[in-house]
N, C-alpha and C. Protein backbone atom coordinates (compact mmCIF):
# COMPACT_ATOMS: atom_id res chain seq x y z
N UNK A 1 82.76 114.71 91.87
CA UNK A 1 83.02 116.00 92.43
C UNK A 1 84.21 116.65 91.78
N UNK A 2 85.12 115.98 91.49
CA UNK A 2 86.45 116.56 90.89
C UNK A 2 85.94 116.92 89.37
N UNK A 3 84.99 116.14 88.63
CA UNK A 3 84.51 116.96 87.64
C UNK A 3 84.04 118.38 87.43
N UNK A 4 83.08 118.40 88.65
CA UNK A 4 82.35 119.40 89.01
C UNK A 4 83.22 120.37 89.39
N UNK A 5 84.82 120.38 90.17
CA UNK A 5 85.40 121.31 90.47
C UNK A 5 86.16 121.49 89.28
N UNK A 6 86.50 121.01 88.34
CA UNK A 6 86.93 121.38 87.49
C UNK A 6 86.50 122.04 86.07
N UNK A 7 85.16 121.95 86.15
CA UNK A 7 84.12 122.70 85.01
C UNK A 7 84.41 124.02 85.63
N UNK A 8 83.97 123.96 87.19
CA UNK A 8 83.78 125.37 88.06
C UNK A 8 82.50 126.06 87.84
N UNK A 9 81.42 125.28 87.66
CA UNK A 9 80.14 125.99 87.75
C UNK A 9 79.99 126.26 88.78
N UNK A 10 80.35 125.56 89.87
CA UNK A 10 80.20 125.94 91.37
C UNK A 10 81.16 126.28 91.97
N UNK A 11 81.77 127.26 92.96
CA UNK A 11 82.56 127.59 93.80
C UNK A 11 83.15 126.52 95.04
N UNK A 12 84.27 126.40 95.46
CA UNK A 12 84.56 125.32 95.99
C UNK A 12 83.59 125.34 97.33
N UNK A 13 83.23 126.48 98.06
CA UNK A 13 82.45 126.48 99.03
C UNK A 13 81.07 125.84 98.42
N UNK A 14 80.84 126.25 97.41
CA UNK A 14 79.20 125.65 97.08
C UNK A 14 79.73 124.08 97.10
N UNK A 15 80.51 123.56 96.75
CA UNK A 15 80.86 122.09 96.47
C UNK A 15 80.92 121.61 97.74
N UNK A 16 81.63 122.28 98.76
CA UNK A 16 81.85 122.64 100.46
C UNK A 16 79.57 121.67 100.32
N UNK A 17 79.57 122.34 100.57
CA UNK A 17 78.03 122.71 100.77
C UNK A 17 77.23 121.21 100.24
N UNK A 18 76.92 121.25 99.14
CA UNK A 18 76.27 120.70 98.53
C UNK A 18 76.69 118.91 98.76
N UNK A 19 77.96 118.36 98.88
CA UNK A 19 78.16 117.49 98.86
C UNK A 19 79.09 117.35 100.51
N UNK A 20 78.94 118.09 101.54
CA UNK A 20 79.03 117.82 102.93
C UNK A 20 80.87 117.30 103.03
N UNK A 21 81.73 117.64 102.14
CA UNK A 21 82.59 117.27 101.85
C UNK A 21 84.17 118.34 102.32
N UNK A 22 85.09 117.88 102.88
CA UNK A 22 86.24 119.14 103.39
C UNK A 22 86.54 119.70 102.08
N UNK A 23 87.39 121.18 101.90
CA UNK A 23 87.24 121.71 100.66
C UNK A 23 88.77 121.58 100.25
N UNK A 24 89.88 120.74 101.23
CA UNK A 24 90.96 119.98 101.05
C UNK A 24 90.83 118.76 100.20
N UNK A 25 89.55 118.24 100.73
CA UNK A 25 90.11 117.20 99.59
C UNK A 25 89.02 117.18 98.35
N UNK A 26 88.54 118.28 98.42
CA UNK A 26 87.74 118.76 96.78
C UNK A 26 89.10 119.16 95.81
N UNK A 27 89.90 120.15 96.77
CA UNK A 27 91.04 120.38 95.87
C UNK A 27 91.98 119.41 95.53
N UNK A 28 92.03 118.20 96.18
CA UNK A 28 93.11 117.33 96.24
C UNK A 28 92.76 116.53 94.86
N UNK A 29 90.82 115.81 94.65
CA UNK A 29 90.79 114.93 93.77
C UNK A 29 90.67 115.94 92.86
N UNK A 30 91.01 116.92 92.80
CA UNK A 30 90.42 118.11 91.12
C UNK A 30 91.82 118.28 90.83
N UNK A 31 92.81 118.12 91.75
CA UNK A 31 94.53 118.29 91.41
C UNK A 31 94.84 116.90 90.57
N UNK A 32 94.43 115.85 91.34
CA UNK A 32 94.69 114.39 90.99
C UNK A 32 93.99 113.85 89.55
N UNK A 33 92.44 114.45 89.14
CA UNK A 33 92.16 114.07 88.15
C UNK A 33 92.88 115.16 87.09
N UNK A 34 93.16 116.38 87.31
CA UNK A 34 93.77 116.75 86.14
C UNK A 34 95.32 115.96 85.84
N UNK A 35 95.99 115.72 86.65
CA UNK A 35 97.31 114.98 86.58
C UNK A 35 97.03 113.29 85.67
N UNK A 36 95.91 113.28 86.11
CA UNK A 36 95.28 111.60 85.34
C UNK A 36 95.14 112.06 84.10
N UNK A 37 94.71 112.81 83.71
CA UNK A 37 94.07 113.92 82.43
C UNK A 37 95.24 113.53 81.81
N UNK A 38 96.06 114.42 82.37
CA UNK A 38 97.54 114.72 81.46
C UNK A 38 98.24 113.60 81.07
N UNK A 39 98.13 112.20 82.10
CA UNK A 39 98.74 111.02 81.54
C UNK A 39 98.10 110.43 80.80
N UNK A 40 96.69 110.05 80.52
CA UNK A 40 95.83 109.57 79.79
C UNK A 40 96.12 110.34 78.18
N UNK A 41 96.05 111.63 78.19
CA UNK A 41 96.73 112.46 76.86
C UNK A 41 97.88 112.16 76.46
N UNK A 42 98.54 111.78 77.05
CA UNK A 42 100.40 112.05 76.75
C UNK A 42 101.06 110.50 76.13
N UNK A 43 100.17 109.74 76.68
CA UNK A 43 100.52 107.83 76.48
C UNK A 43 100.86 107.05 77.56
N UNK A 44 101.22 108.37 78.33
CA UNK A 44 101.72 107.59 79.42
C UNK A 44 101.08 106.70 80.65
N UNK A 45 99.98 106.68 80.13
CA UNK A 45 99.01 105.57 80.73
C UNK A 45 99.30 104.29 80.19
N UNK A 46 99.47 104.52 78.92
CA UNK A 46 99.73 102.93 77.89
C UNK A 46 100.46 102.25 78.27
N UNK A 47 102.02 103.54 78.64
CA UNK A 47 103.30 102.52 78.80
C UNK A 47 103.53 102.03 80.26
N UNK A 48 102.03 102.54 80.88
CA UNK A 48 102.52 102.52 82.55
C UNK A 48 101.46 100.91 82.47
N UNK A 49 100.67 100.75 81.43
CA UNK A 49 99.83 99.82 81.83
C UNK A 49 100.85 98.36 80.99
N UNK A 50 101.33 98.41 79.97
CA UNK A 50 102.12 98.01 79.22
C UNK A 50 103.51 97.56 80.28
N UNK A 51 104.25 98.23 81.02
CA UNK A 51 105.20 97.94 82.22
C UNK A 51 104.39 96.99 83.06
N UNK A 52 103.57 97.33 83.63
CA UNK A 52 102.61 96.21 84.64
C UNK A 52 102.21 95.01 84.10
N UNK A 53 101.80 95.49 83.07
CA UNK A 53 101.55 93.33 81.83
C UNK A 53 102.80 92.83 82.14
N UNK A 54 104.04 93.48 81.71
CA UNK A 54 104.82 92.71 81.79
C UNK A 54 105.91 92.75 83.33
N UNK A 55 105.44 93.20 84.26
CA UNK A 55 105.83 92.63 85.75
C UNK A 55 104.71 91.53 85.91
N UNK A 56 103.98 90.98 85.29
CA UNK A 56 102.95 90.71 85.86
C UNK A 56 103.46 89.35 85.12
N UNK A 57 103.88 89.11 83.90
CA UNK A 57 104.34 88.26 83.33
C UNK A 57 105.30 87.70 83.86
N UNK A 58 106.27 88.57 84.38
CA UNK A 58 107.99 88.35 85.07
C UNK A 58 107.39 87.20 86.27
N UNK A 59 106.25 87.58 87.44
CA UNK A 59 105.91 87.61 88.24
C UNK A 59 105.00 86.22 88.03
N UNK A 60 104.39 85.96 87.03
CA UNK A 60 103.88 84.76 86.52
C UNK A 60 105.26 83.58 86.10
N UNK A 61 106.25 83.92 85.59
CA UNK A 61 107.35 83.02 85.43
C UNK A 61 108.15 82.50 86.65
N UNK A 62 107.53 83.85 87.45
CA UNK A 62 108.71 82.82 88.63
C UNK A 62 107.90 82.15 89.48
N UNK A 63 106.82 82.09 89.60
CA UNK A 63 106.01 81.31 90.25
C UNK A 63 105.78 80.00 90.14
N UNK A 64 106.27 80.03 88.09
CA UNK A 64 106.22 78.70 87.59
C UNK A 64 107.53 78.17 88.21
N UNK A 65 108.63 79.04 87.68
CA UNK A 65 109.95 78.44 88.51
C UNK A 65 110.02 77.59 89.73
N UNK A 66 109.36 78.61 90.74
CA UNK A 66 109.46 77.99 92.13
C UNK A 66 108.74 77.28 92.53
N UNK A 67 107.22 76.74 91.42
CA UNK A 67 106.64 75.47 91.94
C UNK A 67 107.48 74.36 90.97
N UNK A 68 108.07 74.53 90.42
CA UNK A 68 108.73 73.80 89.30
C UNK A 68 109.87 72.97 90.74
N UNK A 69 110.87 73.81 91.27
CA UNK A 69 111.75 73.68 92.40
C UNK A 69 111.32 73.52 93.49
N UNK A 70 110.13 73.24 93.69
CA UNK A 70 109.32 73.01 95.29
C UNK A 70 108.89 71.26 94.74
N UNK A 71 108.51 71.11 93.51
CA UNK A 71 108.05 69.99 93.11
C UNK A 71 109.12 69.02 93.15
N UNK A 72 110.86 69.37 92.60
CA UNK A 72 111.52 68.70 92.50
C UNK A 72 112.32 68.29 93.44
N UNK A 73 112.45 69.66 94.49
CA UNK A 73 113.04 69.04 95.81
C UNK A 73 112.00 68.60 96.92
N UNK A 74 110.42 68.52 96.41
CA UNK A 74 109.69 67.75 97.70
C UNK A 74 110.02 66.19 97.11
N UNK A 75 110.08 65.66 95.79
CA UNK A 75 110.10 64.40 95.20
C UNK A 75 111.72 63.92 95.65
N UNK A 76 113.20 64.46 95.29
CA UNK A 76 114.43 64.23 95.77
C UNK A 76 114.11 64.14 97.43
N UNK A 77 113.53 64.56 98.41
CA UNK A 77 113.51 64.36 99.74
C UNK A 77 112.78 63.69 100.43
N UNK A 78 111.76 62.70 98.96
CA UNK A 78 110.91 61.31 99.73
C UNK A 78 109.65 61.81 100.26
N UNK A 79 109.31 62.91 99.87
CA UNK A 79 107.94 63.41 100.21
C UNK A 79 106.51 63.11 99.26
């Protein structure tokens, strides 16, 4: 639908219409996919996906950490 409102072959009421849908949030996903538009163009999708690999990495190391320190103080406490 946000395609469709954004070609504009149809009027937001016809979109209203046709797909039984409020004409708030026709405007909301046709605001939201052009804003996606603009980051997908600009790179800034890359570096936003590129930041998340590496929280995701950060987030993978400490997991190792803290089974690393769960392992060593269940073995020091006779468990």
């Amino acid at each position: 639908m946000a395609l469709e409102a954004i070609r504009g072959e149809l009027t937001v009421a016809e979109l209203v219409a046709k797909h039984g849908v409020h004409q708030t949030l026709i405007d909301t996903w046709k605001r939201q996919a052009l804003e996606g538009m603009s980051g997908i163009f600009s790179g800034k999708a890359e570096a936003k996906a590129a930041e998340k690999d590496g929280e995701i990495e950060k987030l993978h190391a400490k997991i190792g950490q803290l089974v690393v320190e769960r392992d060593f103080l269940a073995k020091a406490s006779g468990r």
